[in-house]
C-alpha atoms as a PDB file:
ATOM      1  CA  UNK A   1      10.074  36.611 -86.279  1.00  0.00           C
ATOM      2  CA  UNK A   2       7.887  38.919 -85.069  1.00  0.00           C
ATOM      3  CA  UNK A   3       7.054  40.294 -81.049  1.00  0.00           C
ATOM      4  CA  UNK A   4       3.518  38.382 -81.673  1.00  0.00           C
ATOM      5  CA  UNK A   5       5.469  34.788 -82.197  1.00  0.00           C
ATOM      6  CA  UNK A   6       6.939  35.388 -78.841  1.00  0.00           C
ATOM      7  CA  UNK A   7       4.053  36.238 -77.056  1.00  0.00           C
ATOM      8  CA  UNK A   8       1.542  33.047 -78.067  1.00  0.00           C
ATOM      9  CA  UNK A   9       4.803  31.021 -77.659  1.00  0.00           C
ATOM     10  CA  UNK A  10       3.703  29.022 -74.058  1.00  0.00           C
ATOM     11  CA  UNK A  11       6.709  28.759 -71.856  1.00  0.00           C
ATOM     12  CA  UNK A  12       7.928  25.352 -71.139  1.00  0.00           C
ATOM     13  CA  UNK A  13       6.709  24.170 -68.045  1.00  0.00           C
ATOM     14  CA  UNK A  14       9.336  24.121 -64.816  1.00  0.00           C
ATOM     15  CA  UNK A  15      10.755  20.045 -64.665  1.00  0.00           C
ATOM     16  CA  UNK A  16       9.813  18.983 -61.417  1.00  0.00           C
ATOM     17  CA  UNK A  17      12.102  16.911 -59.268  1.00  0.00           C
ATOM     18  CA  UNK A  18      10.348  14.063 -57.239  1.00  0.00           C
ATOM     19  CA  UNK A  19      10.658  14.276 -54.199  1.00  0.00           C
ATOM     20  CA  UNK A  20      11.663  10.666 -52.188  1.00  0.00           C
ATOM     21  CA  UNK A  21       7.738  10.667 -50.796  1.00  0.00           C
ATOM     22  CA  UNK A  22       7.178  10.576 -55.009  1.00  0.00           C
ATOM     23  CA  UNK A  23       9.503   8.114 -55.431  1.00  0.00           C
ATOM     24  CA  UNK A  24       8.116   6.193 -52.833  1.00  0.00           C
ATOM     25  CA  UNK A  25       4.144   6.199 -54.012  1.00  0.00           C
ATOM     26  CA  UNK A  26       6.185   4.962 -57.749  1.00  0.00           C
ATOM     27  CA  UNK A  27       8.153   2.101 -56.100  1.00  0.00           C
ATOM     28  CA  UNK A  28       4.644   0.831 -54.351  1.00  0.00           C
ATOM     29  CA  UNK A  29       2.390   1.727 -56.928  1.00  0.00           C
ATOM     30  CA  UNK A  30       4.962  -0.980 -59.424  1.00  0.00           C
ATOM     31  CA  UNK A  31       5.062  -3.592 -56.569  1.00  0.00           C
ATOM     32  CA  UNK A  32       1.253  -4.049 -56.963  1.00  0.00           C
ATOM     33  CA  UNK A  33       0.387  -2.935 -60.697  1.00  0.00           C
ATOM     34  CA  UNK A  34      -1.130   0.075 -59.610  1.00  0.00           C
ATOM     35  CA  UNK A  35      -4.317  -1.026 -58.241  1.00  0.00           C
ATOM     36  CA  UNK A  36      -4.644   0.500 -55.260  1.00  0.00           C
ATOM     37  CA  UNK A  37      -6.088   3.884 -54.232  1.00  0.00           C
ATOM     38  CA  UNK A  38      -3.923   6.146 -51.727  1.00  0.00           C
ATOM     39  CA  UNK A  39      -5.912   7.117 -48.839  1.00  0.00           C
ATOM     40  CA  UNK A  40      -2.814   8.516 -47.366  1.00  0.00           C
ATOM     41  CA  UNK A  41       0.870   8.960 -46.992  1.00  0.00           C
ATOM     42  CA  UNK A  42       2.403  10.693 -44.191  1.00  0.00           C
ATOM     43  CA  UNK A  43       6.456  11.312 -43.850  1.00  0.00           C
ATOM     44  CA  UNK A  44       7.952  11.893 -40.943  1.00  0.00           C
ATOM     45  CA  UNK A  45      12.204  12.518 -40.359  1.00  0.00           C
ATOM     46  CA  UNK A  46      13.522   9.888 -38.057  1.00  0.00           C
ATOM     47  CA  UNK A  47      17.522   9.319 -37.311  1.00  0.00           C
ATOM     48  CA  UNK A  48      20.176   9.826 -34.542  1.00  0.00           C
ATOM     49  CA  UNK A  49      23.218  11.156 -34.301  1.00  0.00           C
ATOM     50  CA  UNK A  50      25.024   8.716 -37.195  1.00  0.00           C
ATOM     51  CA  UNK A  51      22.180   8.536 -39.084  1.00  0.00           C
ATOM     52  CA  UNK A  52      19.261  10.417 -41.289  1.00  0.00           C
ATOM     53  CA  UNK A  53      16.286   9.345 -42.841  1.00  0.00           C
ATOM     54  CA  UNK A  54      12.429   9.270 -43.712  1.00  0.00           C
ATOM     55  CA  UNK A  55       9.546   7.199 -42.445  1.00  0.00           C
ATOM     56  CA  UNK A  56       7.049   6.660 -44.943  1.00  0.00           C
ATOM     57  CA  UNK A  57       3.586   5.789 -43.605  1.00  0.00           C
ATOM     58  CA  UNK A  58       0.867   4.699 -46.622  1.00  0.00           C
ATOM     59  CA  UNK A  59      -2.852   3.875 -46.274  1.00  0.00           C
ATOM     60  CA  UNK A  60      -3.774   2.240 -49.562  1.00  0.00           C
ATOM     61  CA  UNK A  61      -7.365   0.856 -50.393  1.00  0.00           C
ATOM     62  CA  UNK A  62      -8.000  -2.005 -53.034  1.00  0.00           C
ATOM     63  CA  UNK A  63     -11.630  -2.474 -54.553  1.00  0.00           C
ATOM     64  CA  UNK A  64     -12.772  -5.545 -56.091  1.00  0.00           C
ATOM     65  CA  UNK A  65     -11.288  -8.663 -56.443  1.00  0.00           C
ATOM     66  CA  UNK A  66      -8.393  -8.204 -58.523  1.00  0.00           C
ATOM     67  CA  UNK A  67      -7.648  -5.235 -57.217  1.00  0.00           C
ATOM     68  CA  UNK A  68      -7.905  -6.893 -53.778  1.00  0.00           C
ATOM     69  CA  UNK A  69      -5.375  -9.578 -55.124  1.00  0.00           C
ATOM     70  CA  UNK A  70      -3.021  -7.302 -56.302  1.00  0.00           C
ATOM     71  CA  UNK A  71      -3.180  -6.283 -52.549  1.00  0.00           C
ATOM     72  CA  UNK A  72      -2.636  -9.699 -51.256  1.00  0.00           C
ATOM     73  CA  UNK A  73       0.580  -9.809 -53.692  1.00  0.00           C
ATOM     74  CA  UNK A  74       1.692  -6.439 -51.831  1.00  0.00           C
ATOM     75  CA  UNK A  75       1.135  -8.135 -48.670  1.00  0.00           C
ATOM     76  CA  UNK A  76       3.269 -10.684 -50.067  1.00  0.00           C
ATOM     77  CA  UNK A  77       6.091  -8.798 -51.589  1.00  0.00           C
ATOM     78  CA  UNK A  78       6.524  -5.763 -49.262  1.00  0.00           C
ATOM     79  CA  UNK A  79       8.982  -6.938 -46.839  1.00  0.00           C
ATOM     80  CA  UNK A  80      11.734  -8.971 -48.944  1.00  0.00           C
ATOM     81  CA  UNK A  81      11.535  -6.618 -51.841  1.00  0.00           C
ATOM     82  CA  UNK A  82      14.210  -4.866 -52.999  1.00  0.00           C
ATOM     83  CA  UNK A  83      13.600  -0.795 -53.409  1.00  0.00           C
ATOM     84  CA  UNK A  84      15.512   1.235 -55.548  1.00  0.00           C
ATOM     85  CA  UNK A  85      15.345   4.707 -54.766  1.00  0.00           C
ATOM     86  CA  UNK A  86      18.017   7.414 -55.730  1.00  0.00           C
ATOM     87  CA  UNK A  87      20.239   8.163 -52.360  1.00  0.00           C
ATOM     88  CA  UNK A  88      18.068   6.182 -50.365  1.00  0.00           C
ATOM     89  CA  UNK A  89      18.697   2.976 -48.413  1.00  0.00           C
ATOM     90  CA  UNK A  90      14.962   1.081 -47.702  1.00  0.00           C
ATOM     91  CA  UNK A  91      16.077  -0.372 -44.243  1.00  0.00           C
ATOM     92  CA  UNK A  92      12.533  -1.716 -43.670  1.00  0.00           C
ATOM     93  CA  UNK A  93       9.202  -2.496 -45.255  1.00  0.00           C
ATOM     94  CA  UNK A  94       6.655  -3.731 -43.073  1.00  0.00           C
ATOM     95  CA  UNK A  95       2.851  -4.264 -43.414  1.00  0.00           C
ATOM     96  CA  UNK A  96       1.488  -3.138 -40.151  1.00  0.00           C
ATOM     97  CA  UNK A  97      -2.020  -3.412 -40.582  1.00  0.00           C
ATOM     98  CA  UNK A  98      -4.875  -5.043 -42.640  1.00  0.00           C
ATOM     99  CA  UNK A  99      -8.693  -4.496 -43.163  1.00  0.00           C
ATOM    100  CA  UNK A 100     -10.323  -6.808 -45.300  1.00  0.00           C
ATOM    101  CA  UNK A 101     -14.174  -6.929 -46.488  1.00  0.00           C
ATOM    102  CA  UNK A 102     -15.703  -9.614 -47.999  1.00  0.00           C
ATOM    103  CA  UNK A 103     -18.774  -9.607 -49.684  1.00  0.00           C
ATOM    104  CA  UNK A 104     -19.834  -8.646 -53.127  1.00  0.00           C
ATOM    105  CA  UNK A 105     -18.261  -5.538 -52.899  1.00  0.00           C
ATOM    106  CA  UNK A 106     -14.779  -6.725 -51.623  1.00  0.00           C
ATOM    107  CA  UNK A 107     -11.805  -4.666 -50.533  1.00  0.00           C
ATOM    108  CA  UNK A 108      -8.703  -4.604 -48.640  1.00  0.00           C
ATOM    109  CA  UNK A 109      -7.114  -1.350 -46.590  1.00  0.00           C
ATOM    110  CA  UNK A 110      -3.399  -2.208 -46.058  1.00  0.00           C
ATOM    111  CA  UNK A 111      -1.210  -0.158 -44.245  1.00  0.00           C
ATOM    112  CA  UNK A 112       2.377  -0.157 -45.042  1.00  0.00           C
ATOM    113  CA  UNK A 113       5.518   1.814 -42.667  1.00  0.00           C
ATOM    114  CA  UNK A 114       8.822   2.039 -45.281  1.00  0.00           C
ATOM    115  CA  UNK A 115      12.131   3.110 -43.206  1.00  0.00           C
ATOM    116  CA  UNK A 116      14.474   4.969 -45.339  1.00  0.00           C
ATOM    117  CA  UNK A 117      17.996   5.878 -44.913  1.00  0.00           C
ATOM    118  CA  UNK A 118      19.904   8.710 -46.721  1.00  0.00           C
ATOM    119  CA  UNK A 119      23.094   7.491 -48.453  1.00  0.00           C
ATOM    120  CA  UNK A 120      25.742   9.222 -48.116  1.00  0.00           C
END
């Protein structure tokens, strides 16, 4: 092989690790088919002294009405459903606020607060 092979051979890309705010936008985006648009996502650490963890905040919109049922479902779903994320314990999953338009062009804003706990 020649020294022109290995220079128009592309490097492989560097394998990112998700991070749990990834993992968290997955486990959501599955609960509700992916139908929903993130407006937002904020992460904040929260814990004491026997305990660590994340607190996921996530603004998500849903446009048009299956979209806006798929919402509904979340609305549904959120708080009994059972997360799995590696290392992490989801010690609460609450909808804390909801915005919902009617009309012809319907949509829903739901805003969800996910309480995570590092395993250990």
């Amino acid at each position: 092989m020649t020294a022109s092979f290995y220079a128009r051979t592309p490097a492989a890309a560097p394998r990112q690790i998700p991070t749990t705010a990834d993992r968290v936008r997955e486990a959501v985006l599955a609960l509700c088919g992916g139908r929903f648009k993130m407006l937002s996502h904020l992460e904040s650490s929260w814990g004491s002294i026997t305990f660590s963890g994340t607190r996921h905040e996530l603004r998500l919109r849903f446009d048009g009405i299956e979209d806006v049922a798929a919402g509904e479902l979340l609305i549904e779903r959120l708080p009994d459903h059972e997360f799995s994320i590696p290392g992490q314990l989801v010690a609460d999953a609450t909808i804390i606020k909801v915005e919902h338009h009617f009309g012809p062009e319907e949509w829903l804003e739901v805003t969800a607060v996910l309480l995570l706990l590092e395993e250990s």
